[in-house]
Protein backbone atom coordinates (compact mmCIF):
# COMPACT_ATOMS: atom_id res chain seq x y z
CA UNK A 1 22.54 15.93 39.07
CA UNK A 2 19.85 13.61 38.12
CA UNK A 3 21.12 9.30 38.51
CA UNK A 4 22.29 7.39 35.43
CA UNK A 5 18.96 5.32 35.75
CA UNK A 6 16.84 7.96 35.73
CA UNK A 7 17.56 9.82 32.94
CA UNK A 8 14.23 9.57 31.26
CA UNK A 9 11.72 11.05 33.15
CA UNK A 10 13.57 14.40 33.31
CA UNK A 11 11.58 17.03 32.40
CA UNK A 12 14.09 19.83 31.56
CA UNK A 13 15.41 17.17 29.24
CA UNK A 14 11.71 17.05 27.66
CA UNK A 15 12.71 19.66 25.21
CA UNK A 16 16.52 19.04 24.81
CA UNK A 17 18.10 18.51 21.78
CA UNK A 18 19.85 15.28 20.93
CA UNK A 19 23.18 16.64 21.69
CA UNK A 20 21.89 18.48 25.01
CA UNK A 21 20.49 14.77 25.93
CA UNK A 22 23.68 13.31 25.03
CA UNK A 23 25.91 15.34 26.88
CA UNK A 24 23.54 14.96 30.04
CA UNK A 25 23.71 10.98 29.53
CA UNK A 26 27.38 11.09 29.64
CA UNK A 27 28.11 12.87 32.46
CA UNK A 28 25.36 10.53 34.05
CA UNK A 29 27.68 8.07 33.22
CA UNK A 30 30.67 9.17 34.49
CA UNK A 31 29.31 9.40 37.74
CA UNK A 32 27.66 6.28 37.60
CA UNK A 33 31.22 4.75 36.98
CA UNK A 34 32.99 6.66 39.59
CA UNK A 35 30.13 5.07 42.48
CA UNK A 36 31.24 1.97 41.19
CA UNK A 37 34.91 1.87 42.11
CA UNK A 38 35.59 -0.36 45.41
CA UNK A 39 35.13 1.10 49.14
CA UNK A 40 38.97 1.10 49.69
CA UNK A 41 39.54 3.27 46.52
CA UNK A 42 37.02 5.50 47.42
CA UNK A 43 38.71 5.93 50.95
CA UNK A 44 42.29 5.95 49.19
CA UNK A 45 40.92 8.61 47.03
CA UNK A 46 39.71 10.87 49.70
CA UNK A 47 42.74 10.61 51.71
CA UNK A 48 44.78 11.94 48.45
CA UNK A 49 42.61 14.59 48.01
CA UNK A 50 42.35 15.77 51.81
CA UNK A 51 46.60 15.79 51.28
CA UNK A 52 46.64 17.82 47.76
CA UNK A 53 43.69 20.16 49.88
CA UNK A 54 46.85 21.05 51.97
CA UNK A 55 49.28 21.26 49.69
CA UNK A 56 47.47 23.87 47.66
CA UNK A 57 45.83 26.05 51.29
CA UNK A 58 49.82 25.87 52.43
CA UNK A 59 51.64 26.96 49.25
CA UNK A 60 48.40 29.42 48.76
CA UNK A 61 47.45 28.34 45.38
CA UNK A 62 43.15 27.67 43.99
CA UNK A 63 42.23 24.46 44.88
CA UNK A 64 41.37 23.70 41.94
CA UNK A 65 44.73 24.10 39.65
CA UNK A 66 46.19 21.78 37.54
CA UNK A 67 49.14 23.69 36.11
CA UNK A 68 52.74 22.32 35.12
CA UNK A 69 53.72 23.85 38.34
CA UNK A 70 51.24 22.89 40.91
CA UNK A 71 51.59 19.28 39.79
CA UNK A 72 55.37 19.18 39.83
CA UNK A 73 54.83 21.07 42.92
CA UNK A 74 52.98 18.59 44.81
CA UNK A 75 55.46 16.10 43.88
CA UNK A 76 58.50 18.38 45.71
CA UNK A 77 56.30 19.14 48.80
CA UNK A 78 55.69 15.85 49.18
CA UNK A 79 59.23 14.59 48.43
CA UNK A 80 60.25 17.44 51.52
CA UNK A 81 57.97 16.64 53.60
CA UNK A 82 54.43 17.96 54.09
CA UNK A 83 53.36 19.94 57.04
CA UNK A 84 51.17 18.04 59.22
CA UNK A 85 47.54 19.46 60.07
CA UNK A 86 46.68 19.95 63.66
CA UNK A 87 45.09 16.92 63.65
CA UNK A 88 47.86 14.71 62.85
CA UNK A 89 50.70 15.81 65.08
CA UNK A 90 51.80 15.06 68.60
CA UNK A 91 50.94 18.78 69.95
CA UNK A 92 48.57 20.52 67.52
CA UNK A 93 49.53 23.60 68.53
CA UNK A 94 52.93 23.33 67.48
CA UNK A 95 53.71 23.03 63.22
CA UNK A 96 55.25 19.22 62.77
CA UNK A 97 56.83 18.52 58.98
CA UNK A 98 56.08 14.76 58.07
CA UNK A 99 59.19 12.82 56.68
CA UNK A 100 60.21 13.04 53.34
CA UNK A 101 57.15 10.63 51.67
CA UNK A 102 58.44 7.24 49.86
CA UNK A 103 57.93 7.00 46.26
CA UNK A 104 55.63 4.71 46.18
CA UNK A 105 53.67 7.50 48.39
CA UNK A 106 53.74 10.44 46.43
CA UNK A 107 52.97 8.01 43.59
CA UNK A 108 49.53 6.84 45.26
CA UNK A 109 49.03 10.65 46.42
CA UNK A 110 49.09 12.28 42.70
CA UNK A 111 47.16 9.45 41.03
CA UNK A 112 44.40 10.53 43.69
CA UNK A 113 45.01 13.92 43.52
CA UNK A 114 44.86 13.77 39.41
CA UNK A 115 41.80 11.97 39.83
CA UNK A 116 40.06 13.88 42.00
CA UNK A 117 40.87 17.51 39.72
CA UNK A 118 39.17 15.88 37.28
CA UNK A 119 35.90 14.65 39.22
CA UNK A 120 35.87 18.01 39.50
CA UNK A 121 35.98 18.89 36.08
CA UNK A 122 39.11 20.24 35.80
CA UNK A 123 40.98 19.35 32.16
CA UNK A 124 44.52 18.08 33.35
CA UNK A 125 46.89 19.18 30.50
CA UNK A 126 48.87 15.97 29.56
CA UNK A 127 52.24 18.05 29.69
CA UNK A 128 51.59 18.84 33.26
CA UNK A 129 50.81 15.59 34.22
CA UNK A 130 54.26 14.27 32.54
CA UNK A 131 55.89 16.96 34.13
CA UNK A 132 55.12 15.29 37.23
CA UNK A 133 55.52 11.91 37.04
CA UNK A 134 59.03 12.96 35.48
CA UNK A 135 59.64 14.59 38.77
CA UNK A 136 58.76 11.44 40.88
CA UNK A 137 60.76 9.22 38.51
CA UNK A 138 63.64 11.52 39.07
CA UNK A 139 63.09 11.47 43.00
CA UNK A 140 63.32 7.66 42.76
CA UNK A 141 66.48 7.60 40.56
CA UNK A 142 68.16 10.19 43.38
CA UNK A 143 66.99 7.85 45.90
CA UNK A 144 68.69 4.78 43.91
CA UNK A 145 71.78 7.00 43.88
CA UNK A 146 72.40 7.57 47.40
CA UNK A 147 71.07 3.80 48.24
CA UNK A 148 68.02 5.48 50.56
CA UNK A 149 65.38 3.16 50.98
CA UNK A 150 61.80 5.02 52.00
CA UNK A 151 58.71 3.21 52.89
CA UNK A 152 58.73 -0.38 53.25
CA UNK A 153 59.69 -1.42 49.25
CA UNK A 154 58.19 -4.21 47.70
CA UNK A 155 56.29 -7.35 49.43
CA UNK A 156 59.24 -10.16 49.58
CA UNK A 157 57.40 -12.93 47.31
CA UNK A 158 56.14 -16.36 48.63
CA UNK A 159 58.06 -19.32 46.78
CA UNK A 160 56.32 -22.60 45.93
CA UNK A 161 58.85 -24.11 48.61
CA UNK A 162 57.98 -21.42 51.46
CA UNK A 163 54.23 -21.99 50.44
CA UNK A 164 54.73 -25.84 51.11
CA UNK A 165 56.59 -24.73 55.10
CA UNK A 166 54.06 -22.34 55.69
CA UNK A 167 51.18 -25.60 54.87
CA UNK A 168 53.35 -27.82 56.99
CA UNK A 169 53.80 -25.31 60.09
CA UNK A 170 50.09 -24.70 60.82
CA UNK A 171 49.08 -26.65 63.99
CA UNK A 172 46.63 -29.22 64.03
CA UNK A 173 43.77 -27.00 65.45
CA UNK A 174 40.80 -24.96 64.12
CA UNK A 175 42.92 -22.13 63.68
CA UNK A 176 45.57 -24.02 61.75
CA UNK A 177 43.17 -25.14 59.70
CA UNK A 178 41.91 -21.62 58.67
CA UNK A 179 45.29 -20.55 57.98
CA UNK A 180 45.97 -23.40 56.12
CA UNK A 181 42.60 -23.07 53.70
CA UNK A 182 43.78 -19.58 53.64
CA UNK A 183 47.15 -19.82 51.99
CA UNK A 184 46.53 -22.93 49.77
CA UNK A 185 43.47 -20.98 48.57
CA UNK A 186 44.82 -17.31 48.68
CA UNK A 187 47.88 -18.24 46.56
CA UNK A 188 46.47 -20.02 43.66
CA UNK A 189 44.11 -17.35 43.05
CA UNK A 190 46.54 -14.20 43.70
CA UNK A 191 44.72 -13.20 46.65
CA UNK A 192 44.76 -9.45 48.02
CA UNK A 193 44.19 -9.28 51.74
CA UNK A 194 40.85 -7.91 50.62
CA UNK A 195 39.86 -10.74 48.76
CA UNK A 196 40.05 -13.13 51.38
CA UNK A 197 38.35 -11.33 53.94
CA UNK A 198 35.05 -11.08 51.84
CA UNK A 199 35.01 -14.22 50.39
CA UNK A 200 31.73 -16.21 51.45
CA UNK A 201 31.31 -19.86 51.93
CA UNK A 202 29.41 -20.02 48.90
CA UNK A 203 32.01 -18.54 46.56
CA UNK A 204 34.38 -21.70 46.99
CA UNK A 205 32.80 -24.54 45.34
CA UNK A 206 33.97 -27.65 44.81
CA UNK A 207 33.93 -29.20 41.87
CA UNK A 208 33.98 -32.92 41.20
CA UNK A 209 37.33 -34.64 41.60
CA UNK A 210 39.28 -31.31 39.69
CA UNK A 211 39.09 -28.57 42.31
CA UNK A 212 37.81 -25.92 43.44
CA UNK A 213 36.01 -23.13 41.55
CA UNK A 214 36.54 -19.63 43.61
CA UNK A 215 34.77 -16.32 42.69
CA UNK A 216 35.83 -13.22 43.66
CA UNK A 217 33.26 -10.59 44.27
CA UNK A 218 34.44 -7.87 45.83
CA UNK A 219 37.58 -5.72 45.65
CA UNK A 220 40.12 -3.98 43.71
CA UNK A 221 39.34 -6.62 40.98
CA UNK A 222 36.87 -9.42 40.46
CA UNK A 223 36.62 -12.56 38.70
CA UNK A 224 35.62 -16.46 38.42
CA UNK A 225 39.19 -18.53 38.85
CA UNK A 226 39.60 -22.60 39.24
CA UNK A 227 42.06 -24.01 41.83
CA UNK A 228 42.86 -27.61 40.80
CA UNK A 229 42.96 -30.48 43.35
CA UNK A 230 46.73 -31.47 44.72
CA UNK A 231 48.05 -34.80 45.57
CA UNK A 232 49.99 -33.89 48.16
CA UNK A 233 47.84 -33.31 51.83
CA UNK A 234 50.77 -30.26 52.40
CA UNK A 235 49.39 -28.48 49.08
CA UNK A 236 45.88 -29.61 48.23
CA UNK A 237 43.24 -26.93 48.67
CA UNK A 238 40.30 -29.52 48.31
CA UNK A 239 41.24 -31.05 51.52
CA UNK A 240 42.45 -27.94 53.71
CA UNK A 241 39.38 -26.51 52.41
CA UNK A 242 36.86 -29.38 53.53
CA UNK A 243 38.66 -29.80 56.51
CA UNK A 244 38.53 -26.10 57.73
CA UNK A 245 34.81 -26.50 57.13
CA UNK A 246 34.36 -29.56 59.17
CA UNK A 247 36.45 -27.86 61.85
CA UNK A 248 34.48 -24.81 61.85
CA UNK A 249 30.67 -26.30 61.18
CA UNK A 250 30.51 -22.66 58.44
CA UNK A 251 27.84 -23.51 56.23
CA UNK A 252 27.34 -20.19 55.01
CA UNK A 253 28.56 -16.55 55.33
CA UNK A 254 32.09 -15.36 55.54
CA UNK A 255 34.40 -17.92 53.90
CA UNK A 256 37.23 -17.42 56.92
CA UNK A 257 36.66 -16.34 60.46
CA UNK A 258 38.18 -15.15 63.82
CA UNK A 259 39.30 -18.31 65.67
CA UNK A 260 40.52 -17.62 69.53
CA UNK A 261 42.61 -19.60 71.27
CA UNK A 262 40.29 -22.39 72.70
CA UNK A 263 39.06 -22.83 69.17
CA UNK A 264 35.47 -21.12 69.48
CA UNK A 265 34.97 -20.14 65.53
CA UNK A 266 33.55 -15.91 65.66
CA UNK A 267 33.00 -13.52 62.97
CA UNK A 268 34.64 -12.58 59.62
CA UNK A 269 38.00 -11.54 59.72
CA UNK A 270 38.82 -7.73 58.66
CA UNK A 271 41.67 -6.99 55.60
CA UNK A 272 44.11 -6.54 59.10
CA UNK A 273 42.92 -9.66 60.61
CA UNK A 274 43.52 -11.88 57.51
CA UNK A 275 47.11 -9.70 56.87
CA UNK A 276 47.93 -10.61 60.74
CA UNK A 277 47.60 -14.30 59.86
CA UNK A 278 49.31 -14.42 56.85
CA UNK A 279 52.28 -12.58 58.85
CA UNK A 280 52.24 -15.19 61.39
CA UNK A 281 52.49 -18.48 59.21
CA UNK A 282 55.30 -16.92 58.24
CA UNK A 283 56.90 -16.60 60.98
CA UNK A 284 55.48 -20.07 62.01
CA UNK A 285 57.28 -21.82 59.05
CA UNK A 286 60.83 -19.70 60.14
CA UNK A 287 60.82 -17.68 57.08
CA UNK A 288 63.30 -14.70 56.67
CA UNK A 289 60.79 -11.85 55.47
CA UNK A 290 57.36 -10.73 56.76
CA UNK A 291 54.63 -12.36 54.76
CA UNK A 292 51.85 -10.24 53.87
CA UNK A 293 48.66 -10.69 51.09
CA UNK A 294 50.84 -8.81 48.27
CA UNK A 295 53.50 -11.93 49.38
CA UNK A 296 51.08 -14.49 48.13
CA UNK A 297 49.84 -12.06 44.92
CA UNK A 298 53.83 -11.34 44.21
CA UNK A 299 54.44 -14.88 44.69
CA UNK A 300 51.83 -16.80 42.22
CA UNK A 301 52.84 -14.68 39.32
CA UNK A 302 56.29 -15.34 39.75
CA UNK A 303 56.04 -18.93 40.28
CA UNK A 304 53.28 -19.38 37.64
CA UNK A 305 55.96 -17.76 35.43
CA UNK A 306 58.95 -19.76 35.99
CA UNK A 307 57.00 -22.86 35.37
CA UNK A 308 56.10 -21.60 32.08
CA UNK A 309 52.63 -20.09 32.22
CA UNK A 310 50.83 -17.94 30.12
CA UNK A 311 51.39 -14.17 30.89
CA UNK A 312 47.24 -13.99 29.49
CA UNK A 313 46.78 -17.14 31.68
CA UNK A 314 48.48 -15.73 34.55
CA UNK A 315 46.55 -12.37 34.22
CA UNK A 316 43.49 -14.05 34.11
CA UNK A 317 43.88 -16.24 37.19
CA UNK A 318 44.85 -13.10 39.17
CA UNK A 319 42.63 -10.67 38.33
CA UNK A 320 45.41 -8.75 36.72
CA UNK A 321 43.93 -6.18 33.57
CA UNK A 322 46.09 -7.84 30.67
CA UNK A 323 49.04 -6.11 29.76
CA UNK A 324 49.29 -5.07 33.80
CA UNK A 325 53.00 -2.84 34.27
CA UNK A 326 52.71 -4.42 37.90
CA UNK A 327 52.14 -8.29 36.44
CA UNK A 328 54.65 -7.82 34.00
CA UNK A 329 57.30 -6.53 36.28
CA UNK A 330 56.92 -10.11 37.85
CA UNK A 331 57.23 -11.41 34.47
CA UNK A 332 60.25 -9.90 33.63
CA UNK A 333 61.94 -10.97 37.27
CA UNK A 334 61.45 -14.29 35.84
CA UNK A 335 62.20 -13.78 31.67
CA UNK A 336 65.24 -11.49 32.24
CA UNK A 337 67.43 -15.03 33.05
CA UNK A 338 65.70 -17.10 30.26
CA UNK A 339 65.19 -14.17 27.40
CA UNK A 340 68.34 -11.93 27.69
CA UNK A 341 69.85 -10.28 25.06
CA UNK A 342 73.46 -10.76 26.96
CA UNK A 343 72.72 -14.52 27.15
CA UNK A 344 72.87 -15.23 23.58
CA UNK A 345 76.20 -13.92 23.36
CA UNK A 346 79.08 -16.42 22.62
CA UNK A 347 81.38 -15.80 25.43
């Protein structure tokens, strides 16, 4: 397949009609697209498709179908729990069922699956496709029934007041400067894990007296955002961030880096790395729940929210596609006390 940029110089397309020339330029394009999607998609992707690979050589159905039933399928198989391959259990010699999958699993698992039938040209019929998301919905509503939790639910949400413990807990160190930077950077901006551990030096500019201006670059999404200046030293991202710098002598590169424990300032940190010190700030600052990036994500919408922001603003400053189903179930946690059909009742 010849590259999206060099369609012109084809010379099979010399003599190609206009709607042979079309049709080549747009499946160019959809594979110019799909190169485009982030590294960790790409991964995610592969991963789904390695598990539907299974699913289809262990039931003994093409590889390629995309029936009612092989979609519905998937979802029970998965729901039952999947045979492991060799590779994946304790003694390969010996067949090893997985545990039933969490929701949120099988959910991740078919969206990859569905997209990877039709990278492969296969035409999904929309019916099928229902069919199986009705399946997983009525997996989850089972689930709901019986009060069985699977996988690890939801991220528990930073609050503006946990934010403020976590600031005050981190030591007075190089470290605890990092982690400081971190989360009064990382929340204002709905940070992802991700996001923090490829931001560079140069994408955190300050800017006068008003802030910071922060651009994401890589990731699941992307996007310029402003994070204004703070009165309070516990809060202020202006001054954690200048005073990580100082601490650190970065000038350039990775915006946040390995610290060990005499202080010596190393390399980038990895998606883990900057997850591991999230986790421990929380635990730092005594709260209840394991903090993780989605924490901080959850968190800002919420709190942006219930102080009366803009769901467009709010979508905007986190990256979130407008109209999001995950941004908006943050929004409702938020409208459901303030806009509720049983509040205006006269009771």
């Amino acid at each position: 397949m010849t590259g999206y940029a060099d369609l012109e110089p084809v010379p099979d397309l010399a003599l190609a009609t206009p709607e042979e020339r079309l049709a080549h330029l747009d499946e160019a394009a959809a594979e110019h697209v799909a190169t485009q999607r982030p590294p960790n998609t790409l991964k995610a992707y592969a991963q789904d498709w390695q598990v539907w690979q299974d699913y289809t050589a262990e039931v003994g159905i093409p590889l390629l179908s995309a029936s009612l039933g092989a979609l519905t399928g998937f979802v029970v198989w998965l729901e039952r729990g999947r045979i492991l391959r060799p590779d994946e259990r304790s003694v390969p010699e010996v067949p090893e069922r997985a545990a039933p999958a969490a929701p949120s699993t099988i959910e991740r698992r078919l969206t990859g699956a569905l997209a990877g039938l039709r990278h492969d040209k296969v035409v999904v019929d929309p019916e099928a496709s229902r069919a199986a998301w009705r399946a997983l919905k009525g997996y989850r509503q089972r689930l709901a029934r019986e009060g069985v939790q699977r996988g690890r639910g939801k991220a528990t949400m930073v609050t503006l007041t946990d934010l403020k413990a976590m600031s005050r807990a981190c030591p007075d160190s190089v470290g605890g400067a990092r982690d400081r930077a971190m989360l009064l950077i990382g929340f204002p901006i709905a940070a992802r894990c991700s996001d923090l551990a490829n931001l560079l030096v140069t994408d955190v500019v300050p800017v006068d007296d008003r802030g910071l201006a922060v651009t994401v670059r890589h990731g699941k999404s992307t996007g310029d955002m402003v994070v204004p200046r703070r009165e309070n030293p516990d809060t202020d991202p202006v001054r954690a961030w200048h005073a990580w710098r100082v601490a650190a002598s970065v000038g350039e590169g990775p915006a946040f880096r390995r610290v060990d424990r005499h202080g010596n300032v190393g390399a980038g940190l990895s998606t883990t790395g900057v997850n591991q010190i999230l986790t421990r700030a929380g635990v730092r600052a005594g709260l209840s729940y394991p903090v993780t990036g989605h924490s901080l994500r959850s968190g800002f919408a919420t709190e942006a929210r219930r102080a009366g922001a803009d769901d467009l603003a709010i979508a905007d400053q986190g990256r979130w596609v407008r109209g999001s189903r995950a941004l908006y179930e943050y929004i409702r946690r938020v409208d459901q006390w303030d806009d509720n059909a049983a509040g205006a009742l006269d009771l």
